[in-house]
C-alpha atoms as a PDB file:
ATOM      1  CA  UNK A   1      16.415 -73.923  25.871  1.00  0.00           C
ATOM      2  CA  UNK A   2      19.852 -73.769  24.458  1.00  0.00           C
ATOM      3  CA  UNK A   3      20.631 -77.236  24.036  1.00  0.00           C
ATOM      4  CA  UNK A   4      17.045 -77.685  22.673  1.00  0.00           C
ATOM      5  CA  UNK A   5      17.885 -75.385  20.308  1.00  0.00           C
ATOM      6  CA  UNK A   6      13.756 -73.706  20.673  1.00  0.00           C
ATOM      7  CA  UNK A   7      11.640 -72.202  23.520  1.00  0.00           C
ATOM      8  CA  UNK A   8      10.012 -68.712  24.499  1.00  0.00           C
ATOM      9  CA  UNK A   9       9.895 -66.831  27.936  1.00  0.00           C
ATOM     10  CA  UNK A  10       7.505 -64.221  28.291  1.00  0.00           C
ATOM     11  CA  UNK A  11       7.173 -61.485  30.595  1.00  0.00           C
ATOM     12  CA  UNK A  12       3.943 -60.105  32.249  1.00  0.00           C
ATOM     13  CA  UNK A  13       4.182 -57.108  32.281  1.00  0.00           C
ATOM     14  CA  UNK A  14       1.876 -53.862  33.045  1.00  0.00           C
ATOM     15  CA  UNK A  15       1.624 -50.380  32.484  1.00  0.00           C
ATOM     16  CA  UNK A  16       3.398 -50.331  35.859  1.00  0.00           C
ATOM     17  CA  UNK A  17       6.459 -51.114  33.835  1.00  0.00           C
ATOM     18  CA  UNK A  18       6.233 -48.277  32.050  1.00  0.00           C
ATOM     19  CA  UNK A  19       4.949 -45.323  34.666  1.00  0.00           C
ATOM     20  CA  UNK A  20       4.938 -45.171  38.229  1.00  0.00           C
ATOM     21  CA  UNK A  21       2.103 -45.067  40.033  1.00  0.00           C
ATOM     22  CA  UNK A  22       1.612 -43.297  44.070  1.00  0.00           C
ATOM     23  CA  UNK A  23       1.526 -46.017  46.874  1.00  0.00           C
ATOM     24  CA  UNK A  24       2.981 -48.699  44.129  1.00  0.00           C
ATOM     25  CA  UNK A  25       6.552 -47.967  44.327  1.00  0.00           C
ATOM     26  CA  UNK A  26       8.178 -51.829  44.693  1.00  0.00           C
ATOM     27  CA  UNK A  27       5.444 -53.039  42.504  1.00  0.00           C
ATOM     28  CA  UNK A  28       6.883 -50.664  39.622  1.00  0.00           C
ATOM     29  CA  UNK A  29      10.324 -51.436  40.851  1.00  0.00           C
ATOM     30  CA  UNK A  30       9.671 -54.899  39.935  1.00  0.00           C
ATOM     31  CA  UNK A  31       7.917 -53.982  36.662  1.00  0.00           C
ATOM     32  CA  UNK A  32      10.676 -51.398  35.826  1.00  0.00           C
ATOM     33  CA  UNK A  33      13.152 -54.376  36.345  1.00  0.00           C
ATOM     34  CA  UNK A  34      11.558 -56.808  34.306  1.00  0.00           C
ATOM     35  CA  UNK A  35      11.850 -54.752  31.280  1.00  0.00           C
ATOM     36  CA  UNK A  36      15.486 -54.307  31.626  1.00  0.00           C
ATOM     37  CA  UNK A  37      15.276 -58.684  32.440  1.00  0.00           C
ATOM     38  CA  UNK A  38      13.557 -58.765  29.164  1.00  0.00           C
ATOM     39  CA  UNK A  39      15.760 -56.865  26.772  1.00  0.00           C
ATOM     40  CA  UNK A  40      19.315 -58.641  28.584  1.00  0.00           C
ATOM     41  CA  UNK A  41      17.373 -61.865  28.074  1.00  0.00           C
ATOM     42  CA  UNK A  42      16.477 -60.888  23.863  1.00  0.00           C
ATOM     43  CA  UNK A  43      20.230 -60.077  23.537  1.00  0.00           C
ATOM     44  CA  UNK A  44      21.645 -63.234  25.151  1.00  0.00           C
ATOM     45  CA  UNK A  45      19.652 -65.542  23.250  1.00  0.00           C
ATOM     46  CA  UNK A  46      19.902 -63.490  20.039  1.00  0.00           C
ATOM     47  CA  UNK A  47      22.452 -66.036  18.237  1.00  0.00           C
ATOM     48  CA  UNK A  48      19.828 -68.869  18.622  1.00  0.00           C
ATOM     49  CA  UNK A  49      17.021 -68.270  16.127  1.00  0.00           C
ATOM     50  CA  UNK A  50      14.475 -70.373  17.590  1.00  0.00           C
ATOM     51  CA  UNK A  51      14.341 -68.951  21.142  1.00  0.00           C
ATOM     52  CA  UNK A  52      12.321 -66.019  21.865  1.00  0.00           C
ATOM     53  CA  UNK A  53      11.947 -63.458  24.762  1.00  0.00           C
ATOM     54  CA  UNK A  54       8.771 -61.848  24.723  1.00  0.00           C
ATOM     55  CA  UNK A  55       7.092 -59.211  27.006  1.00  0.00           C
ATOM     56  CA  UNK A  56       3.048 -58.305  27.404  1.00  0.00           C
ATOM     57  CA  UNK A  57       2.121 -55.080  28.766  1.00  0.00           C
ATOM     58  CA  UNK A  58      -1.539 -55.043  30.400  1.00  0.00           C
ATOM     59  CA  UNK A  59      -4.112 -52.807  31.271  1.00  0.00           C
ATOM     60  CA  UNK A  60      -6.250 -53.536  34.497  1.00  0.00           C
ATOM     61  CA  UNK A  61      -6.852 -57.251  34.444  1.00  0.00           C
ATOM     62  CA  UNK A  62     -10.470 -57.782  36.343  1.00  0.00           C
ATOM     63  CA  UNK A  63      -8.330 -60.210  39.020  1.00  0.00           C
ATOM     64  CA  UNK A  64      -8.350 -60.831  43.019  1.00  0.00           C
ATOM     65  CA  UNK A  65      -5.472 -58.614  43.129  1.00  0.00           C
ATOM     66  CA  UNK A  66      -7.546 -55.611  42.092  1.00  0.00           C
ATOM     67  CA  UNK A  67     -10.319 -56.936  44.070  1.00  0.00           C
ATOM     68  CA  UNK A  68      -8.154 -56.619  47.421  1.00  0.00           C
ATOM     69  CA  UNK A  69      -6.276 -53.303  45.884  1.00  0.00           C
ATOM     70  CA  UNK A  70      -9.268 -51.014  45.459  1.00  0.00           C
ATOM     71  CA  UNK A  71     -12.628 -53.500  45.937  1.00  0.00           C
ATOM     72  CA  UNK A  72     -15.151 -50.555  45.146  1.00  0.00           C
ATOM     73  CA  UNK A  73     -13.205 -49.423  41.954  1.00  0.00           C
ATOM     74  CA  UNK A  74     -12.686 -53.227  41.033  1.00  0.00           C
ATOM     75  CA  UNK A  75     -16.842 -53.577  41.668  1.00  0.00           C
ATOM     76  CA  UNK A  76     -17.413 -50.333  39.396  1.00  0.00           C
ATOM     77  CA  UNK A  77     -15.338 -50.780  36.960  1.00  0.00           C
ATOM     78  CA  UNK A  78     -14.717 -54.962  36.500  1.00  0.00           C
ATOM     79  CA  UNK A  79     -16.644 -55.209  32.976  1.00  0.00           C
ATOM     80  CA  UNK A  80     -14.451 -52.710  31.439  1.00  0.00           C
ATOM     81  CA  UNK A  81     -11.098 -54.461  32.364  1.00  0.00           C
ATOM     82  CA  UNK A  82      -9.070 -57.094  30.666  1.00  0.00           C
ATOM     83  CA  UNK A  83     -10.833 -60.630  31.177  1.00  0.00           C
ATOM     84  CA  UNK A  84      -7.870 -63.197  32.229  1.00  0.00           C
ATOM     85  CA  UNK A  85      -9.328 -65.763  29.558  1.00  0.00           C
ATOM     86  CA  UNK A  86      -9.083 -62.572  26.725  1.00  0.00           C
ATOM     87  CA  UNK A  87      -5.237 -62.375  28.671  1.00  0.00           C
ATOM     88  CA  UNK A  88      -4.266 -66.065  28.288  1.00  0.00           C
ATOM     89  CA  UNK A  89      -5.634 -66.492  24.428  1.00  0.00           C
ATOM     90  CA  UNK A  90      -2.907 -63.100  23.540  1.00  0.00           C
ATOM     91  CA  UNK A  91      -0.360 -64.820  25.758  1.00  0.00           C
ATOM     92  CA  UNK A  92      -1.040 -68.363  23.757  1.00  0.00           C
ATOM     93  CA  UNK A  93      -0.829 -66.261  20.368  1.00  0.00           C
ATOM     94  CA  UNK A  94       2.535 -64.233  21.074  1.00  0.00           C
ATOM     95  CA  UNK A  95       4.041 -68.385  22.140  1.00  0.00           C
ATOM     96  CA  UNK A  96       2.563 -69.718  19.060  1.00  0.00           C
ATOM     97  CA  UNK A  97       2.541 -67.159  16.397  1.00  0.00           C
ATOM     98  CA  UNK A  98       6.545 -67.402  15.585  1.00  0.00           C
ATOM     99  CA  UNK A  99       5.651 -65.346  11.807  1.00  0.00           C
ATOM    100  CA  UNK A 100       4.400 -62.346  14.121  1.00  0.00           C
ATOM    101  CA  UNK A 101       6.180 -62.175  17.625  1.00  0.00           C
ATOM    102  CA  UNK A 102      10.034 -61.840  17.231  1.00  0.00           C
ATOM    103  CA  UNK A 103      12.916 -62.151  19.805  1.00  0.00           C
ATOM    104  CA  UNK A 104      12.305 -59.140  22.260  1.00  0.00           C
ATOM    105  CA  UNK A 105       9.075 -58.276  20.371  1.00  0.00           C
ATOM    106  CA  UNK A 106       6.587 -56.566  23.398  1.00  0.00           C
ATOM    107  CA  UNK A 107       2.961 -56.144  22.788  1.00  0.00           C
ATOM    108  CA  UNK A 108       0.750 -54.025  25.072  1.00  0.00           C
ATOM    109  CA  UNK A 109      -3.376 -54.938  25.935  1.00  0.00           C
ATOM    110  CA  UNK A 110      -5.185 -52.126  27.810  1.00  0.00           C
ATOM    111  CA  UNK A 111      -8.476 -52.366  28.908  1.00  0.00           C
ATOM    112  CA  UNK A 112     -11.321 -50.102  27.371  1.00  0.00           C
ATOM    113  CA  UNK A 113     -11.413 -46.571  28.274  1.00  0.00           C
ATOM    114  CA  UNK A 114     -12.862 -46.170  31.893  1.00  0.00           C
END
């Protein structure tokens, strides 16, 4: 990205990153740690304006990971989660949208209330 002088890495994140939860303890690790990934990464690349480190925090994603984490929770309670395709057009906007999403910008999606 350096020597082409553009590019943008972004982070999935989830609430996870920013609470722990019971019975998730290396998954929050991991979440925990990409934050502090994130915000090393923004200051590196600081000096070079057209690269970008950006980091989206999400709600409950309807996904097969929730579906094998808690299936009758996922059953009750997949229409009010995140829809991946809802996920990946924010993730395409926070790439594209250069005017809007800064170097270490973050930008957090939660699902409705359930």
């Amino acid at each position: 990205m350096i020597s082409k002088k553009s590019g943008v890495i972004l982070n999935v994140n989830s609430g996870a990153g920013k609470a722990g939860f019971s019975n998730l303890s290396a998954y929050c690790a991991s979440k925990f740690g990409l934050v502090g990934l994130a915000e090393s990464l923004a200051l590196e690349v600081s000096e070079h304006q057209n690269i970008r480190v950006l980091t989206i925090f999400l709600g409950e994603v309807a996904t097969k990971m929730w579906q094998e984490y808690d299936f009758r929770y996922y059953q009750k309670n997949k229409s009010k989660m995140l829809q991946p395709k809802d996920v990946a057009e924010e993730i395409a906007e926070m790439i594209f949208d250069t005017n809007t999403y800064k170097n270490g910008d973050s930008f957090e999606m939660y699902s409705s209330d359930i």
